[in-house]
C-alpha atoms as a PDB file:
ATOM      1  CA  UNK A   1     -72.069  70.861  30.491  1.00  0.00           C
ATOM      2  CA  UNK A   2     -68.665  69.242  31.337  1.00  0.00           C
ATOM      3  CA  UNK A   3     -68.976  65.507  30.487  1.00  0.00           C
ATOM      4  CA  UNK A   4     -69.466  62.642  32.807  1.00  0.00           C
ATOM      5  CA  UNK A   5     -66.594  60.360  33.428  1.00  0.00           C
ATOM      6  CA  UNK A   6     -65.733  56.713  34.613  1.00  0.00           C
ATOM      7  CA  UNK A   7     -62.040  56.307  35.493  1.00  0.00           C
ATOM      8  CA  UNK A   8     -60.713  52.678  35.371  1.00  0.00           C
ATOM      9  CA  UNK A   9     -56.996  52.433  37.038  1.00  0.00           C
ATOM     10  CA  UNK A  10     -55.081  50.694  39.378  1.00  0.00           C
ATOM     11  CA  UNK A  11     -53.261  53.712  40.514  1.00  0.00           C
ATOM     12  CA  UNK A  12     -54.676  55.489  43.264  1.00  0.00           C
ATOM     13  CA  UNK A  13     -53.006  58.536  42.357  1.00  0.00           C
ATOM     14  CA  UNK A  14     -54.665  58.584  38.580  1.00  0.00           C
ATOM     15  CA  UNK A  15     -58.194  57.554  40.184  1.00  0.00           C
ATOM     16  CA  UNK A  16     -58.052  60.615  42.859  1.00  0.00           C
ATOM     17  CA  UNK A  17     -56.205  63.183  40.245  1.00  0.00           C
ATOM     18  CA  UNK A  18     -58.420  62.962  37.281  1.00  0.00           C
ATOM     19  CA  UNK A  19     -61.193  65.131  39.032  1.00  0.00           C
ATOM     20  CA  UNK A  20     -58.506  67.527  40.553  1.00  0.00           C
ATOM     21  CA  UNK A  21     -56.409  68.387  37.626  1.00  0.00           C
ATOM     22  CA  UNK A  22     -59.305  68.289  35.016  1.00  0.00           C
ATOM     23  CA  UNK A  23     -61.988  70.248  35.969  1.00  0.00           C
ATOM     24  CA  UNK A  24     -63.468  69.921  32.387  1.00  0.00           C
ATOM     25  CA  UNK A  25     -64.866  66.475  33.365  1.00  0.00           C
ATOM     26  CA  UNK A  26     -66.765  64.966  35.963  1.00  0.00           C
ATOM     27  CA  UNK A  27     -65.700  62.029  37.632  1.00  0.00           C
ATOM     28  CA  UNK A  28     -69.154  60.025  37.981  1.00  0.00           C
ATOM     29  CA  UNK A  29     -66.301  57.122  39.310  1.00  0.00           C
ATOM     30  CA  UNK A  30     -63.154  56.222  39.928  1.00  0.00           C
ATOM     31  CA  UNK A  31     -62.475  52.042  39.944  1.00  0.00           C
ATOM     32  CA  UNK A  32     -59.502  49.616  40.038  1.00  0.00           C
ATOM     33  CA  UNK A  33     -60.960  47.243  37.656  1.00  0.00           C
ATOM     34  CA  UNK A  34     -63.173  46.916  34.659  1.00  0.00           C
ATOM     35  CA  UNK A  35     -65.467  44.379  36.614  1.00  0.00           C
ATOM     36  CA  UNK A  36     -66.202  46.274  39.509  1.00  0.00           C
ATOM     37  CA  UNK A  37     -67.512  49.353  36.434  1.00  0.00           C
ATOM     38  CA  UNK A  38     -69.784  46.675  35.230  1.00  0.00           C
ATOM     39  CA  UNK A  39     -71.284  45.943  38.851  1.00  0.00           C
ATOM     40  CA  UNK A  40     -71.762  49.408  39.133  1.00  0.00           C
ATOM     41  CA  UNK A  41     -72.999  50.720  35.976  1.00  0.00           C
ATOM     42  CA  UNK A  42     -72.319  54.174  36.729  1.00  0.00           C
ATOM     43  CA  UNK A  43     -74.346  57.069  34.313  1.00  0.00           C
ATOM     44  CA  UNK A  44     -71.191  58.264  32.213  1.00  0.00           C
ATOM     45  CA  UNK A  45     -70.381  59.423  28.848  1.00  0.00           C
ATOM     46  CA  UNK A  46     -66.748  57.933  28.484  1.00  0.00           C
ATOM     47  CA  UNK A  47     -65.073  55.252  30.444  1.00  0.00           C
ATOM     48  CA  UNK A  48     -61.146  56.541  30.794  1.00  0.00           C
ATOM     49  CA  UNK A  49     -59.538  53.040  30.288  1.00  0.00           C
ATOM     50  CA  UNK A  50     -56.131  51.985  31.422  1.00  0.00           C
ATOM     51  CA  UNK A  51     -54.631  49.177  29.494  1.00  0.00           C
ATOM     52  CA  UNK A  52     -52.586  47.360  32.138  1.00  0.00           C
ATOM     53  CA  UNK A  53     -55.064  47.308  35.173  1.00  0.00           C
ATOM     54  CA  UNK A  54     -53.711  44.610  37.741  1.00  0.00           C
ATOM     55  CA  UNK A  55     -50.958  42.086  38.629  1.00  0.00           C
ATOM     56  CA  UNK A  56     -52.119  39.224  36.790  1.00  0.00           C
ATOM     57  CA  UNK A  57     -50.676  36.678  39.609  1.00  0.00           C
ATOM     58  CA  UNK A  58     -52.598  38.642  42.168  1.00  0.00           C
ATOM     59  CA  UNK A  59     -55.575  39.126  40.458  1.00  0.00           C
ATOM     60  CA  UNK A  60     -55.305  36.533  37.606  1.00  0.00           C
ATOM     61  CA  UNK A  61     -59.166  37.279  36.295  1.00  0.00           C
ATOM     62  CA  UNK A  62     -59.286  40.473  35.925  1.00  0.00           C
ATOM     63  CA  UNK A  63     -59.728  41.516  32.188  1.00  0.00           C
ATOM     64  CA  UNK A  64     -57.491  43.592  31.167  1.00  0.00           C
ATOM     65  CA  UNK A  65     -56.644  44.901  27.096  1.00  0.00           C
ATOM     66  CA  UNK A  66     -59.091  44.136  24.416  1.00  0.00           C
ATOM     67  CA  UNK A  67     -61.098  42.392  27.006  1.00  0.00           C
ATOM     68  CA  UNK A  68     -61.730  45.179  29.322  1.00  0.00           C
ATOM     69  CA  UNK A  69     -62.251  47.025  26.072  1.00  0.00           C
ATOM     70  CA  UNK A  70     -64.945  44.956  25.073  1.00  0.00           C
ATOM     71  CA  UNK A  71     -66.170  44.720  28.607  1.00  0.00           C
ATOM     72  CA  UNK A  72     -66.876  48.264  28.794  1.00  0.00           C
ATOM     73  CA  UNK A  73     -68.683  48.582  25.099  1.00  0.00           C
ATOM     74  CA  UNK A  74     -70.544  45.729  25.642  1.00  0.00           C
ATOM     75  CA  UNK A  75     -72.295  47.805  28.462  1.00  0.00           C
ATOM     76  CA  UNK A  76     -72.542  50.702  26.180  1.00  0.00           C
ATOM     77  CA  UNK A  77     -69.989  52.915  27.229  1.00  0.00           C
ATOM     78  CA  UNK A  78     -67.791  54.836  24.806  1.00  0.00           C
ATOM     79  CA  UNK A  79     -64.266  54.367  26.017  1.00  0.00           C
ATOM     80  CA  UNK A  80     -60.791  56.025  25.607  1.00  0.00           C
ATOM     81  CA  UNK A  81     -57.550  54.574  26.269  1.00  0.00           C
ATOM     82  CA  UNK A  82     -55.375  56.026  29.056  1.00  0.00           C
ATOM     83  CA  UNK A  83     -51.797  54.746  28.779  1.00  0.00           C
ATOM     84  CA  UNK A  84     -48.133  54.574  28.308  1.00  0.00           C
ATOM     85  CA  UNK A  85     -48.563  51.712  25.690  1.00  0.00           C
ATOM     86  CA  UNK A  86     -46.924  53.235  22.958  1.00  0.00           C
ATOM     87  CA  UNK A  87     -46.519  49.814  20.649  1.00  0.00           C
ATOM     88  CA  UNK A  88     -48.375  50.689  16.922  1.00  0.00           C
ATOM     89  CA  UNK A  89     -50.279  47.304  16.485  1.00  0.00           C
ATOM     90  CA  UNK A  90     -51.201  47.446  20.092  1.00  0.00           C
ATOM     91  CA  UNK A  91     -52.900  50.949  19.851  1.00  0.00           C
ATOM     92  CA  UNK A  92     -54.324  49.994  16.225  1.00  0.00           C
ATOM     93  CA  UNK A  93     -56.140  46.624  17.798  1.00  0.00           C
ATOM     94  CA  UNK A  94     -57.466  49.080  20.739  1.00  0.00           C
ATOM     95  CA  UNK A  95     -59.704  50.630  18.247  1.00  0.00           C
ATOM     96  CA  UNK A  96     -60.420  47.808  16.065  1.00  0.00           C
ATOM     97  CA  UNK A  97     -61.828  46.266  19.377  1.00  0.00           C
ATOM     98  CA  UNK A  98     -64.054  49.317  19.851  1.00  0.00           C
ATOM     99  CA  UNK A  99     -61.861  52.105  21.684  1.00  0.00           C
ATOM    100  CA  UNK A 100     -63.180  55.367  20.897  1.00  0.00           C
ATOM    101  CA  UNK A 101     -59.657  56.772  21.132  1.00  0.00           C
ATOM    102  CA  UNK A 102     -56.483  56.700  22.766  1.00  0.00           C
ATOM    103  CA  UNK A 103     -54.573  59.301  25.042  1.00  0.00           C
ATOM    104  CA  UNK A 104     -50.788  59.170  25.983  1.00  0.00           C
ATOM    105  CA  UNK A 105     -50.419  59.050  29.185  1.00  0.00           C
ATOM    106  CA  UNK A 106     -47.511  61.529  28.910  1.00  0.00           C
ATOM    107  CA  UNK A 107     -49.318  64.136  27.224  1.00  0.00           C
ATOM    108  CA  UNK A 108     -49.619  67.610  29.066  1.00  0.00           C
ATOM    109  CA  UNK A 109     -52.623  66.865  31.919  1.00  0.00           C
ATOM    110  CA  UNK A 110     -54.612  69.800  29.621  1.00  0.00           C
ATOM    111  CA  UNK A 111     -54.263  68.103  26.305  1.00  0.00           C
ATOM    112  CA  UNK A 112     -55.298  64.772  28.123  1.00  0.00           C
ATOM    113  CA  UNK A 113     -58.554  66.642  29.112  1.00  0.00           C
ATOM    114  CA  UNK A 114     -58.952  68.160  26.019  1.00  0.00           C
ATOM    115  CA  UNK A 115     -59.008  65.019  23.866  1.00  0.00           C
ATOM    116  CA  UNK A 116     -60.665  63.118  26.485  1.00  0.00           C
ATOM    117  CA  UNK A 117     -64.072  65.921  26.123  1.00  0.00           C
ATOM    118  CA  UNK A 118     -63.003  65.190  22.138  1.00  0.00           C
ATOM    119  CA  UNK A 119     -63.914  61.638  22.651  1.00  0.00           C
ATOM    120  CA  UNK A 120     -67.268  62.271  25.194  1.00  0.00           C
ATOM    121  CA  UNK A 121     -68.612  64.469  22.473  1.00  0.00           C
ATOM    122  CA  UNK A 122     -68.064  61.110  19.695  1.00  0.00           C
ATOM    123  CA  UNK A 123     -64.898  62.229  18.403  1.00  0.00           C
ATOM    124  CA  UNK A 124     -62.054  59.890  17.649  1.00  0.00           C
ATOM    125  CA  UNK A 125     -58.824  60.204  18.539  1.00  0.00           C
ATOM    126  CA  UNK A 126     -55.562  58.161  16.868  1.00  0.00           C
ATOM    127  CA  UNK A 127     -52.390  58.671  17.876  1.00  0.00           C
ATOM    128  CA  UNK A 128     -50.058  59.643  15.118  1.00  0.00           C
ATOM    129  CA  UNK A 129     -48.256  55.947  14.917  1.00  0.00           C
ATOM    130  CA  UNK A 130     -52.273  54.633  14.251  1.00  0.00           C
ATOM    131  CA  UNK A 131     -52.733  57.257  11.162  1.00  0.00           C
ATOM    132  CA  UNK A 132     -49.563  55.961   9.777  1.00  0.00           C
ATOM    133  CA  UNK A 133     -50.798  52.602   9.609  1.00  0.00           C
ATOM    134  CA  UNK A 134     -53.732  53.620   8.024  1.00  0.00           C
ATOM    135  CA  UNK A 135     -52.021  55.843   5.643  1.00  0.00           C
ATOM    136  CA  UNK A 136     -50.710  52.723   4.399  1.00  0.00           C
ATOM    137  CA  UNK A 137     -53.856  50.633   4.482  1.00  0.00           C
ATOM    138  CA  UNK A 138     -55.707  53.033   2.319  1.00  0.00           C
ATOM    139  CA  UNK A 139     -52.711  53.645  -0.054  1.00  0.00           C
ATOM    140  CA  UNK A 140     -52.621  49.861  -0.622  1.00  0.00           C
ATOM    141  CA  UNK A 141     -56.344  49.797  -0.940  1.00  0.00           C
ATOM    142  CA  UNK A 142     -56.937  47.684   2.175  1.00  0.00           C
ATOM    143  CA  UNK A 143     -59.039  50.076   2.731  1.00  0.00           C
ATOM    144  CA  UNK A 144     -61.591  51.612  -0.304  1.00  0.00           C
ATOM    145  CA  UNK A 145     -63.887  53.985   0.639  1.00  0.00           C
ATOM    146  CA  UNK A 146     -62.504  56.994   0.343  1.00  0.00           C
ATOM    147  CA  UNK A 147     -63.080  60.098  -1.547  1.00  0.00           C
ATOM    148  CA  UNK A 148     -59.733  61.671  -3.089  1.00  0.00           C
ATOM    149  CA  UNK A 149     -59.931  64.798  -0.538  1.00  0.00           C
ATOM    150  CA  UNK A 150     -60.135  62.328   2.358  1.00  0.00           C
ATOM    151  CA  UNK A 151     -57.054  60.633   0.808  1.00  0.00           C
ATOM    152  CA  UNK A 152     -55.223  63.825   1.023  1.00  0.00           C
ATOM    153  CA  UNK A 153     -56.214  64.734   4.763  1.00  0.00           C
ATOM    154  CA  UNK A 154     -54.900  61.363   5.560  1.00  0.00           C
ATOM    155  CA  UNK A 155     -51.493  61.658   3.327  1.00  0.00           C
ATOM    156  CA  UNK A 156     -50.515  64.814   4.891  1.00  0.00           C
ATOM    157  CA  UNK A 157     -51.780  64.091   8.708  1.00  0.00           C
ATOM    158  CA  UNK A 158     -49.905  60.378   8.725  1.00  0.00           C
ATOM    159  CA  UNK A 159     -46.509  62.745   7.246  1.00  0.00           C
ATOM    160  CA  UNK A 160     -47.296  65.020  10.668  1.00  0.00           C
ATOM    161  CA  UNK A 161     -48.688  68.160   9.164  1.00  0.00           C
ATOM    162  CA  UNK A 162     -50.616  70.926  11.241  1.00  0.00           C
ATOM    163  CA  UNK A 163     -54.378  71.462  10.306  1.00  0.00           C
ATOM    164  CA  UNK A 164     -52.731  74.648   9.239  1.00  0.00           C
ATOM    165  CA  UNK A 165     -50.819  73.393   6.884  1.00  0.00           C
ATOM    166  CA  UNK A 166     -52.851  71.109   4.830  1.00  0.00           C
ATOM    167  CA  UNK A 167     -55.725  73.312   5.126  1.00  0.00           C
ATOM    168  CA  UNK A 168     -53.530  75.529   2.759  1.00  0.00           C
ATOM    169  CA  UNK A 169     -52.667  72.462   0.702  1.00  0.00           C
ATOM    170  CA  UNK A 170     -56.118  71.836   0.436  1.00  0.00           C
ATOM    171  CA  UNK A 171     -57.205  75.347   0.159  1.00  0.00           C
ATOM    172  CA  UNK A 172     -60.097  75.031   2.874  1.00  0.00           C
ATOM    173  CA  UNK A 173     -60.445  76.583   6.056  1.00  0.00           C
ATOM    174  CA  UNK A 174     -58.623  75.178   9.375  1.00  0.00           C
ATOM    175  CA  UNK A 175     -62.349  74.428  10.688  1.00  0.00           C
ATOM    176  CA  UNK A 176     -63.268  72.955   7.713  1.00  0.00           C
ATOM    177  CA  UNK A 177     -60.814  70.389   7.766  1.00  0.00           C
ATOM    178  CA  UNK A 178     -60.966  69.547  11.643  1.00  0.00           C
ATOM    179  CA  UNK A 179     -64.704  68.418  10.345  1.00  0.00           C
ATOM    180  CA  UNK A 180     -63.590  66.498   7.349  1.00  0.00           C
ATOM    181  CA  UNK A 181     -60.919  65.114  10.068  1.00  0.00           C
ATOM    182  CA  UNK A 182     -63.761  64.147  12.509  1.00  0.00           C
ATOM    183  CA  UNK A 183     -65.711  62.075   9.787  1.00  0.00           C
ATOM    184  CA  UNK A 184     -62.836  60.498   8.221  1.00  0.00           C
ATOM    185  CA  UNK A 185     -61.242  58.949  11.670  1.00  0.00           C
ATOM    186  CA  UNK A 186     -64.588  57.778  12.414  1.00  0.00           C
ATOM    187  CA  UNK A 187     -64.727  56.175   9.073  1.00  0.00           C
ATOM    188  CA  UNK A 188     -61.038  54.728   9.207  1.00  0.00           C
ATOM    189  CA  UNK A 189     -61.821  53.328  13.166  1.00  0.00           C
ATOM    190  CA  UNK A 190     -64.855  51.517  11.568  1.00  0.00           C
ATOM    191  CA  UNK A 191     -63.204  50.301   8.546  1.00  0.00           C
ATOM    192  CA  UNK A 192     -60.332  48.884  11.092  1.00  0.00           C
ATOM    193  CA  UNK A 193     -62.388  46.822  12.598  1.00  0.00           C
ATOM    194  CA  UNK A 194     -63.636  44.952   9.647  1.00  0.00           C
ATOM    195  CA  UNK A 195     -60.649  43.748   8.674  1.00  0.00           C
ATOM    196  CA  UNK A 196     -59.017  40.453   9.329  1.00  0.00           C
ATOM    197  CA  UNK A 197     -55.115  40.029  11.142  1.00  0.00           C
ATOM    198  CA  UNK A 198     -54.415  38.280   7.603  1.00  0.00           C
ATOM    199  CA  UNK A 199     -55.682  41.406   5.480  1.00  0.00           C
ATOM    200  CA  UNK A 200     -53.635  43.763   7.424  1.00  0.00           C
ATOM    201  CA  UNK A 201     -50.307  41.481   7.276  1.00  0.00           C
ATOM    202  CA  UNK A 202     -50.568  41.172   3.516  1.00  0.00           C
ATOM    203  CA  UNK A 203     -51.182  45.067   3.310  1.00  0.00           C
ATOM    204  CA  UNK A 204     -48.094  46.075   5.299  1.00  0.00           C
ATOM    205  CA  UNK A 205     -46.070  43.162   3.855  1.00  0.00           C
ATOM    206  CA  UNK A 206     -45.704  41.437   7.600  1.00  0.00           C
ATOM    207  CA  UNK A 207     -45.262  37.383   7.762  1.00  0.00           C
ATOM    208  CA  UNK A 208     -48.624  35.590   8.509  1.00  0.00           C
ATOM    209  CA  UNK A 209     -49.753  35.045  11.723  1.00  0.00           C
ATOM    210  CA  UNK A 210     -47.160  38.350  13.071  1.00  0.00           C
ATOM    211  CA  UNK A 211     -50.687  39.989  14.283  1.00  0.00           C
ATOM    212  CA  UNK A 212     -52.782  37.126  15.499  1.00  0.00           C
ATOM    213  CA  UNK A 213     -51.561  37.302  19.068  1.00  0.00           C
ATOM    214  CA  UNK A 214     -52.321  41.035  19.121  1.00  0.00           C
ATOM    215  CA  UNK A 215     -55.566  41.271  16.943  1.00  0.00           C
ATOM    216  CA  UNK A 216     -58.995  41.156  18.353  1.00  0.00           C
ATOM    217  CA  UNK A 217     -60.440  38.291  16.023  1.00  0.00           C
ATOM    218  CA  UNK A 218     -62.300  37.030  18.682  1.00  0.00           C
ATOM    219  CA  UNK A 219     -64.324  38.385  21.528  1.00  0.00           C
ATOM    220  CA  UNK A 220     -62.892  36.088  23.629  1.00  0.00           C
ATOM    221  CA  UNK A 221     -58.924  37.208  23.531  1.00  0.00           C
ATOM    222  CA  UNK A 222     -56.576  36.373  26.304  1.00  0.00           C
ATOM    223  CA  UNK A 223     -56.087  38.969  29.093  1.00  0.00           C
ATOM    224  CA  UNK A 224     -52.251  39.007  28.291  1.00  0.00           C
ATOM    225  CA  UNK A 225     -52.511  39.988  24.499  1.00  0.00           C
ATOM    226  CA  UNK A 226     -50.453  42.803  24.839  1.00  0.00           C
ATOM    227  CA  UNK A 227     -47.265  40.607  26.001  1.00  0.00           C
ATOM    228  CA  UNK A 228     -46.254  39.366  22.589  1.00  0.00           C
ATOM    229  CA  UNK A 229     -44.442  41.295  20.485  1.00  0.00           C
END
C-alpha cells in the first residue's frame, strides 16, 4: 500500500508535482502553510515539510523551521524535510526538533520518493553532513550508548562508504547492515535531541553560544532561526 502523504510548500509547482512524478505516494494534501495542515488534520503517514514556507513580511505568522516542525509533531505526524537548506547545524537541529528525516531537494525526483516511503515506513534519514557530526559526537563521547559494531557503521558511513563496502569491513551481509543502519540512526536522532546547544559546542570545539540561535532549546523558537549563521 503506497503511503499517505501531506505536502507543505509554498510552491505551486512542488504541491501539484509530488502526486505526478511520485506515484509511490499518495498525496492525502497539498498546503501552503503548516497552519492551514493543522486546521485540516488530514489522515497521513508523513507530512513532506519545506523549511522556508512564506515571505515573512507578507505573511509574518506563519511558522516556519523548527516551529512548523514542531507544529506538525505536536499533531502526531511524522515529518520529513523537503529542501535546499544544505547548512550542517541547520539540518542537525531539524531532527533534534523531531524531523523524521531530511531530503535534498536536488536529489533525483526517484530517490526523493524512495527515501520519502523510507521515512513513512519509520525510517530515518540523515544527510551525509548530519552523520558527520555525529561521527564526531560519539567519537568524543557526547554521545555513549553505543555498542563497538554500531561505532564502526557510523565511522565508515560519516567517511562516505557504500553499504557494500563496510558490510565487507564488517564481514556481514549488505541487508544486515541496512538493519543495524535503521536502528542506529534512530538511536543517534533520539540521542540528538537530548542534548543541550552547550554540550554540542564543547564536543565539536565551537565558541559558546555559536548554536543557540540555531538550536531548538525551546519549543517556542523564532520563525527566522535559520537566518543566523
Amino acid at each position: 500500500m503506497r503511503p499517505a502523504v501531506a505536502v507543505v510548500d509554498d510552491s505551486p509547482l512542488i504541491r501539484e508535482s509530488v502526486g505526478l512524478l511520485m506515484p509511490g505516494l499518495e498525496v492525502a494534501a497539498a498546503v501552503s502553510t503548516v497552519e492551514e495542515l493543522v486546521r485540516r488534520r488530514p489522515a497521513a503517514d508523513l507530512v513532506i515539510l519545506d523549511l522556508h514556507l512564506a515571505n515573512l513580511e507578507q505573511q509574518p505568522d506563519v511558522r516556519q523551521g523548527i516551529a512548523a516542525i514542531r507544529a506538525a509533531t505536536g499533531c502526531g505526524y511524522r515529518v520529513c524535510v523537503y529542501s535546499q537548506e544544505e547548512r550542517r547545524f541547520v539540518l542537525a537541529a531539524c531532527l533534534a526538533a523531531g524531523a523524521g528525516g531530511i531530503v535534498s531537494k536536488a536529489l533525483p525526483t526517484r530517490r526523493a520518493e524512495e527515501l520519502f516511503v523510507e521515512v513513512a515506513a519509520g525510517g530515518t534519514v540523515m544527510p551525509q553532513a548530519v552523520v558527520g557530526i555525529l561521527e564526531v559526537l560519539v567519537r568524543r563521547d557526547c554521545i555513549t550508548l553505543l555498542s563497538e559494531r554500531q561505532r564502526q557503521l557510523l565511522r565508515g558511513r560519516a567517511r562516505g562508504l557504500s553499504y557494500a563496502q563496510v558490510a565487507k569491513q564488517l564481514f556481514v551481509s549488505e541487508s544486515t547492515l541496512r538493519g543495524y543502519w535503521l536502528e542506529l540512526t534512530r538511536s543517534l536522532s533520539d540521542s540528538l535531541r537530548d542534548l543541550t546547544p552547550a554540550e554540542i559546542e564543547h564536543a565539536l570545539g565551537l565558541a559558546p553560544g555559536d548554536l543557540l540561535e540555531l538550536w531548538p532549546a525551546e519549543p517556542t523558537a523564532p520563525k527566522d532561526w535559520w537566518r543566523t549563521g
